[in-house]
Protein backbone atom coordinates (compact mmCIF):
# COMPACT_ATOMS: atom_id res chain seq x y z
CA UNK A 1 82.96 107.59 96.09
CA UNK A 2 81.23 108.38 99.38
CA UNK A 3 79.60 104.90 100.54
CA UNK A 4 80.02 101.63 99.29
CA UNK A 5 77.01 98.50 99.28
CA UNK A 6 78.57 94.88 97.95
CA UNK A 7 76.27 91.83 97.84
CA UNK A 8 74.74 93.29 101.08
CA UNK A 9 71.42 92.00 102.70
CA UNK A 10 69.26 93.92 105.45
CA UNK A 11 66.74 92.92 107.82
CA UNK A 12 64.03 93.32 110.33
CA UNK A 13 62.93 91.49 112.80
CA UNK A 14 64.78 88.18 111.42
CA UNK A 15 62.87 88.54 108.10
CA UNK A 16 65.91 90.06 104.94
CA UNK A 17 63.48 92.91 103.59
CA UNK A 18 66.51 94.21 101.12
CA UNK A 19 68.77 91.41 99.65
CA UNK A 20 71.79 91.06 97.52
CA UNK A 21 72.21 95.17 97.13
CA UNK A 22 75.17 96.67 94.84
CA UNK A 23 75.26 100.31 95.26
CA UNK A 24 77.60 103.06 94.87
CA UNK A 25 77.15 106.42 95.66
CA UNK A 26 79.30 109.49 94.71
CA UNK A 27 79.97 113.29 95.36
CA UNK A 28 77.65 114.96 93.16
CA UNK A 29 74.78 112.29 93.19
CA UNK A 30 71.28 113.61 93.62
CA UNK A 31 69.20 110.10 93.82
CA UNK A 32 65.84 109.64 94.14
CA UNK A 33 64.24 106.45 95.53
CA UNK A 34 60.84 105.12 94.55
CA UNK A 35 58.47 101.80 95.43
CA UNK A 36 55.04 100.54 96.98
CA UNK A 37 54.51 101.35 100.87
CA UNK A 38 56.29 98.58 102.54
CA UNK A 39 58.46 97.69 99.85
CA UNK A 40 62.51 98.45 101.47
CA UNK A 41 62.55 102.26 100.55
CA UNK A 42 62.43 103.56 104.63
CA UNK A 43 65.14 100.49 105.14
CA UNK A 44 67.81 101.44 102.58
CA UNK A 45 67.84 104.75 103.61
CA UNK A 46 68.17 103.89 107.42
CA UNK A 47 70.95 101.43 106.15
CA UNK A 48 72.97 104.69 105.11
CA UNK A 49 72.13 106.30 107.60
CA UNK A 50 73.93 104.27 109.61
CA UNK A 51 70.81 102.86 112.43
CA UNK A 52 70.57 99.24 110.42
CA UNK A 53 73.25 97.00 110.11
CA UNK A 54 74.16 94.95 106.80
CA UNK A 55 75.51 92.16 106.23
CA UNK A 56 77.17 90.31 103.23
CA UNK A 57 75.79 87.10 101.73
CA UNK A 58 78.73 85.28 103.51
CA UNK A 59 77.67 86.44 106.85
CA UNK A 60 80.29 89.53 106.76
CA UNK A 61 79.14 92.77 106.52
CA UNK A 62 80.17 94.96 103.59
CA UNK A 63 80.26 98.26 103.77
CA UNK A 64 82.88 100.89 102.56
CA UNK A 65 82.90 104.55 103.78
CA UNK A 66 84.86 107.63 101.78
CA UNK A 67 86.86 105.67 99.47
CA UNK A 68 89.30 108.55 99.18
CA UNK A 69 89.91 108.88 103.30
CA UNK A 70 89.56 105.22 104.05
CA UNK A 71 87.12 106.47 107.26
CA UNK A 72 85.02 104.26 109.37
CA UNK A 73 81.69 104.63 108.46
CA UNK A 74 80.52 104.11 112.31
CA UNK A 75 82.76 107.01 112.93
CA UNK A 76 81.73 108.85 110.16
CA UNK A 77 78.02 109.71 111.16
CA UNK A 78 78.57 113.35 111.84
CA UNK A 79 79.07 113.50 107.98
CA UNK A 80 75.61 112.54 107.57
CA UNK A 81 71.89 113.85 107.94
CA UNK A 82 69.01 111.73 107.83
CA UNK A 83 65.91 112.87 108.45
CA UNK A 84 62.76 110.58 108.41
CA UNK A 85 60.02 109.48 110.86
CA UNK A 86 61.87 106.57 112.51
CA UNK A 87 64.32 108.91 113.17
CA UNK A 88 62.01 111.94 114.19
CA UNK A 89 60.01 109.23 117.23
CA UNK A 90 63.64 107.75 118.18
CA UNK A 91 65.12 111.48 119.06
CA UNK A 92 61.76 112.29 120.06
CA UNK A 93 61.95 109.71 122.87
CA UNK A 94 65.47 110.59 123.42
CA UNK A 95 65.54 114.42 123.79
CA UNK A 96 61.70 114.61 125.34
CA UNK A 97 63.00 117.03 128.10
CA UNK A 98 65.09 119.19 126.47
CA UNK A 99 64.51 122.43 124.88
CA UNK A 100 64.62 122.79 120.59
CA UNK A 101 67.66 124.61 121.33
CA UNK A 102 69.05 122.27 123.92
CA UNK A 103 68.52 119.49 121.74
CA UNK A 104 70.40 121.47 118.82
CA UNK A 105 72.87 122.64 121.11
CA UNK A 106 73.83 118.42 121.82
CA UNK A 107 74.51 118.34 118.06
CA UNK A 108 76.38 121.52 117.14
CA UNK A 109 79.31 119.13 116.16
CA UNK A 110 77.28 116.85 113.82
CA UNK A 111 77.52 114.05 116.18
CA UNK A 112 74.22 112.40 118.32
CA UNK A 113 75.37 113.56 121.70
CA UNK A 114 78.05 116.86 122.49
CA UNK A 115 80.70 114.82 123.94
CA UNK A 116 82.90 117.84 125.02
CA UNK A 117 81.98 121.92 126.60
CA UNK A 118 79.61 124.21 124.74
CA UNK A 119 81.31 126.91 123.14
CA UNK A 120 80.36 130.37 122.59
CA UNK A 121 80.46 129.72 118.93
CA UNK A 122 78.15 126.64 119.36
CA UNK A 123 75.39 128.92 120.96
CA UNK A 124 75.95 131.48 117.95
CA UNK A 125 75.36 128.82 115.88
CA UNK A 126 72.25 127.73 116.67
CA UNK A 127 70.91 131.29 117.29
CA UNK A 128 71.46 131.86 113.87
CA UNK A 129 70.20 129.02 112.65
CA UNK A 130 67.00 129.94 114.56
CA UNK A 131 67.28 133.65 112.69
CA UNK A 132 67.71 131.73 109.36
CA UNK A 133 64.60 129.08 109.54
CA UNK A 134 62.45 131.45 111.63
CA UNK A 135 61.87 129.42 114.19
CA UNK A 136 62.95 131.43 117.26
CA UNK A 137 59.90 130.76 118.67
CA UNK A 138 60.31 126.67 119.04
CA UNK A 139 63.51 127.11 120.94
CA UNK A 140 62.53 127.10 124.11
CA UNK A 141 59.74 124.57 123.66
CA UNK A 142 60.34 121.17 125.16
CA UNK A 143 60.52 118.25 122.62
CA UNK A 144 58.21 116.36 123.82
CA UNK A 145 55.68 119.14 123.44
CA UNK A 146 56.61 119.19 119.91
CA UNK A 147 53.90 118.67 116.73
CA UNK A 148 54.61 116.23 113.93
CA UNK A 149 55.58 119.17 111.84
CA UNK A 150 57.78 120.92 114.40
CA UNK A 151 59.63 118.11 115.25
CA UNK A 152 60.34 116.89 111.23
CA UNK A 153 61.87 120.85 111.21
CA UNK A 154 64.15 120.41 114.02
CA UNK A 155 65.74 117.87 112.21
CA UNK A 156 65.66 119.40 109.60
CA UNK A 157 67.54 121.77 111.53
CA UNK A 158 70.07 119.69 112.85
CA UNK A 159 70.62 118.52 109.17
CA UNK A 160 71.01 122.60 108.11
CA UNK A 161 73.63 123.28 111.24
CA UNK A 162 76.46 121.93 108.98
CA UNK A 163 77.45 121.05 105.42
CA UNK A 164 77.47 117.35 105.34
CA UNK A 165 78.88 114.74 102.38
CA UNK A 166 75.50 112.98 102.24
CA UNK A 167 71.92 113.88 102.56
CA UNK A 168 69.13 110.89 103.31
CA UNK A 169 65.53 112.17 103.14
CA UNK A 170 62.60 109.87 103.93
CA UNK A 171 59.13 111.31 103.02
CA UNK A 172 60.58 114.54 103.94
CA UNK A 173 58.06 117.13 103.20
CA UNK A 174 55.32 115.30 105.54
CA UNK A 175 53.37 117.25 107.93
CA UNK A 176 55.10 120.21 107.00
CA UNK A 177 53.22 123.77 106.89
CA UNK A 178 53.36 125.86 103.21
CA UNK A 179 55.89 128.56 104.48
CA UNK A 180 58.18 125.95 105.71
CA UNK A 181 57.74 123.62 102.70
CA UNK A 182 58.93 125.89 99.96
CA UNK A 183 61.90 127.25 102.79
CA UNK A 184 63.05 123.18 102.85
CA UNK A 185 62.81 123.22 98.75
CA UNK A 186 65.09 126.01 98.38
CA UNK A 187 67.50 124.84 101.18
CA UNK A 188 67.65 121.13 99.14
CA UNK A 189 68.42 123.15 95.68
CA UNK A 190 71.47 124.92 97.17
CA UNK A 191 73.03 121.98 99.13
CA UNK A 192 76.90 121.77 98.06
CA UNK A 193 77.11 120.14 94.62
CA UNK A 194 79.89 117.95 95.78
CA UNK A 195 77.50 116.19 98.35
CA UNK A 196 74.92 113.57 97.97
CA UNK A 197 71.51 113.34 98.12
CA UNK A 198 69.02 110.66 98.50
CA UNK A 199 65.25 111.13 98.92
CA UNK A 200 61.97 109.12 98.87
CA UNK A 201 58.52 111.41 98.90
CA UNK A 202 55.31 111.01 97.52
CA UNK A 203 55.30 114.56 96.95
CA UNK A 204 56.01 114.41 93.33
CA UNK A 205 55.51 117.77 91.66
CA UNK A 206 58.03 119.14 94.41
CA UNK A 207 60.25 116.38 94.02
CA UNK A 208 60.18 116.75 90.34
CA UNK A 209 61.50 120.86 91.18
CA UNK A 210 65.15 119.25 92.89
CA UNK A 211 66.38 117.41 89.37
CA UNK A 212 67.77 114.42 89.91
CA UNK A 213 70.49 112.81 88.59
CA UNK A 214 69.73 108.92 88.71
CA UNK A 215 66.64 107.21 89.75
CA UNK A 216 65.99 103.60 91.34
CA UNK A 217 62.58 101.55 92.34
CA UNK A 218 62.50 99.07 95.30
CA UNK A 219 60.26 96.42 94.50
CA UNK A 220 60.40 92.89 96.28
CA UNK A 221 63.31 93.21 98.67
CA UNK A 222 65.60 94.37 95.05
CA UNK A 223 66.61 97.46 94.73
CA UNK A 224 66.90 98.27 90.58
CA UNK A 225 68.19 101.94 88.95
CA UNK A 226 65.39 102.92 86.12
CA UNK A 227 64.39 105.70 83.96
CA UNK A 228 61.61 106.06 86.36
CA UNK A 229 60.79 109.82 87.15
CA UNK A 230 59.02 111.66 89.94
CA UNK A 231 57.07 113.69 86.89
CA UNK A 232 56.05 110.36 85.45
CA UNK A 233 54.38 109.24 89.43
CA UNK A 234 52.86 112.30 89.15
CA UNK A 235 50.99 112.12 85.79
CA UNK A 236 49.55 109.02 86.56
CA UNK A 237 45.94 108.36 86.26
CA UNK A 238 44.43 107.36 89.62
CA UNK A 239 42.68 104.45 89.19
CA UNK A 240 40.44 104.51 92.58
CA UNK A 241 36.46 105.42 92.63
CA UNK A 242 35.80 107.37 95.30
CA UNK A 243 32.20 106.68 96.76
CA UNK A 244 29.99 109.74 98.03
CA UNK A 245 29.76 110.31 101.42
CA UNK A 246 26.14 109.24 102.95
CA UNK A 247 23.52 111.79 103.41
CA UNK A 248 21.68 111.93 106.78
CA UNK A 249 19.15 114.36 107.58
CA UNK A 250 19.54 116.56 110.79
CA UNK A 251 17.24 114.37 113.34
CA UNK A 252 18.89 111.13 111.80
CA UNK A 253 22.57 112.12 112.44
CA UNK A 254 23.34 110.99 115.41
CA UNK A 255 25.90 113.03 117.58
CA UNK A 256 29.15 111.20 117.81
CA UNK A 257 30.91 113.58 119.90
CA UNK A 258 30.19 116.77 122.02
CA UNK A 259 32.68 118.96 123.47
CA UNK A 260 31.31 122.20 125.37
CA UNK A 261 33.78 125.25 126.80
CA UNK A 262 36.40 122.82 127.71
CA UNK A 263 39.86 123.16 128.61
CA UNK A 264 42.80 121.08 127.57
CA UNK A 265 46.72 120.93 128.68
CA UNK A 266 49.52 118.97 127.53
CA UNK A 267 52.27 119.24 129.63
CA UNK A 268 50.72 121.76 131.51
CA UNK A 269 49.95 124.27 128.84
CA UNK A 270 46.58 125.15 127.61
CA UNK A 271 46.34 124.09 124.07
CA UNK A 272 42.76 124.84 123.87
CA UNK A 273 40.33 127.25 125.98
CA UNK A 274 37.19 126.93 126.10
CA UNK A 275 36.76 125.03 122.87
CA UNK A 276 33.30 123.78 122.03
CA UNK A 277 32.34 121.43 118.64
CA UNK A 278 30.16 118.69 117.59
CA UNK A 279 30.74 115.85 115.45
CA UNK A 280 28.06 113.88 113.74
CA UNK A 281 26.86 110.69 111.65
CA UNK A 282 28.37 111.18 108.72
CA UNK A 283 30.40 114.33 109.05
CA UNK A 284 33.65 114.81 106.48
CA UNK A 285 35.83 117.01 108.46
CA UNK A 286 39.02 118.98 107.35
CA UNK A 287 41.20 120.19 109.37
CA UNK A 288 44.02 122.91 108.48
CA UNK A 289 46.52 125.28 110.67
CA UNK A 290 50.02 125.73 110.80
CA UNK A 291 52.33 123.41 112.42
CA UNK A 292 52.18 123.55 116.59
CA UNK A 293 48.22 125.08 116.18
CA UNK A 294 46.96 121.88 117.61
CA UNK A 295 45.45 119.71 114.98
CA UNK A 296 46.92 116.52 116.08
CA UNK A 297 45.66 117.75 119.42
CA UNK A 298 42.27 117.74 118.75
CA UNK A 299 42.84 114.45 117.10
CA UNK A 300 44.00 113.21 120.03
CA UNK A 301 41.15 114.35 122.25
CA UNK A 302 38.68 113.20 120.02
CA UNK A 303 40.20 109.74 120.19
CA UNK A 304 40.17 109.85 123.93
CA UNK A 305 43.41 110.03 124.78
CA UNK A 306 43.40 113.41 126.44
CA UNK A 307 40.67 114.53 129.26
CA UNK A 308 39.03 118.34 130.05
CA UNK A 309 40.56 120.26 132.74
């Protein structure tokens, strides 16, 4: 037994979104969590993460850590990684000054914070975990200057720097590039067997390539184990009519936006020289790249939020 839910209710904002939940979890368990948007899954998994606190239907909280070591679970963090998008915008906040590798660095012991002297073996650590994923390039980019993408890998990376006893993914292929995707799929399939593994993701067909062991649904604040698969999600028939996009001739559309030989900086480096596009009435834009190539960027400036040099 790793962790331990009796009769436990969560909530947010005063309101119980999870109620009366029985769960055990064990070495070995590879669980996969399903539900509507908004139904509890993101909760649950920050409940085991450790960043919500439960509490018992008698007021007390009730939750049981390592059955075998009788540990704390509020000391027992470093044992897990959780990677999800709560979590990505709180360290992103946090660490917003640091470097990739600083910020790795300030968890080579599993922990949030490095609460002693970096080590030499700390430093070889991370450099190889940099060698490993690739990704000696982000290591001296600040945090803050991080895309979606880049920052779901470095904690992803922090998750990689150590064998841990359980494994909480939310949605955690999002915003991730092709090359890095089926890297993460391959890291998942060879995690120690005596671990555990929880994961939502509407990536189905990937999901369905991790086989796992037991399967629940969240639906109305109760969490329920079910036959459900992630192969079954993804053979189902989508039931939504998509409507054509209008047509507008050239000297109808009317120019939305204009952008001519600009240049843009975010944090004082030029993401984009000279860049030049239109947008129009009735335009259906997509927009590809690899992670860190600027697409939320652009997104950005066309909302406004970021002005020419």
């Amino acid at each position: 037994m790793i962790v331990s839910l009796r009769q436990v209710t969560v909530a947010r904002a005063a309101k119980p979104v999870l109620q009366d939940l029985d769960l055990q979890i064990c070495a070995g368990d590879r669980i996969f969590i399903a539900g509507e948007n908004g139904a509890g899954k993101s909760s649950l998994l920050a409940l085991l993460a450790g960043r919500l606190h439960p509490y018992g239907s008698d007021g007390s909280r009730s939750y049981a850590w390592d059955y075998d070591t009788g540990q704390n679970f509020r000391t027992s963090c470093r044992h897990v990684a959780f990677v999800s998008c709560e979590e990505q915008h709180r360290l992103h906040r946090i660490h917003a000054a640091s470097t990739l590798r600083d910020f790795l660095l300030g968890h080579s012991d599993g922990a949030d914070f490095l609460y002693r002297e970096l080590t030499e073996a700390d430093e070889l650590l991370v450099d190889a975990l940099f060698a490993v994923w690739h990704a000696q390039h982000l290591g001296g980019r600040k945090v803050k200057t991080l895309s979606l993408g880049e920052m779901r890998l470095a904690l992803i990376l922090r998750a990689a720097m150590h064998e841990r006893k359980l494994y909480i993914f939310d949605e955690l292929f999002s915003s991730l590039s092709g090359a890095v995707l089926s890297h993460v799929t391959s890291w998942i399939a060879s995690l120690p067997e005596n671990a555990a593994v929880l994961m939502t993701s509407h990536d189905s067909e990937r999901a369905a390539q991790l086989h796992f062991t037991r399967h629940f649904i969240v639906a109305q604040g109760i969490l329920t184990e079910t036959q459900f698969t992630a192969t079954t999600a993804a053979r189902a028939p989508l039931k939504t009519t998509l409507r054509e996009a209008p047509e507008f001739s050239p000297h109808e559309a009317e120019t939305l936006i204009e952008c001519r030989q600009a240049n843009f900086f975010h944090d004082f480096t030029c993401i984009f020289r000279g860049l030049s596009f239109s947008l129009h009435q009735g335009d259906r834009v997509l927009l590809s790249g690899p992670n860190g190539a600027g697409k939320s960027t652009l997104m950005r400036i066309m909302h406004g939020d970021l002005y020419p040099e």
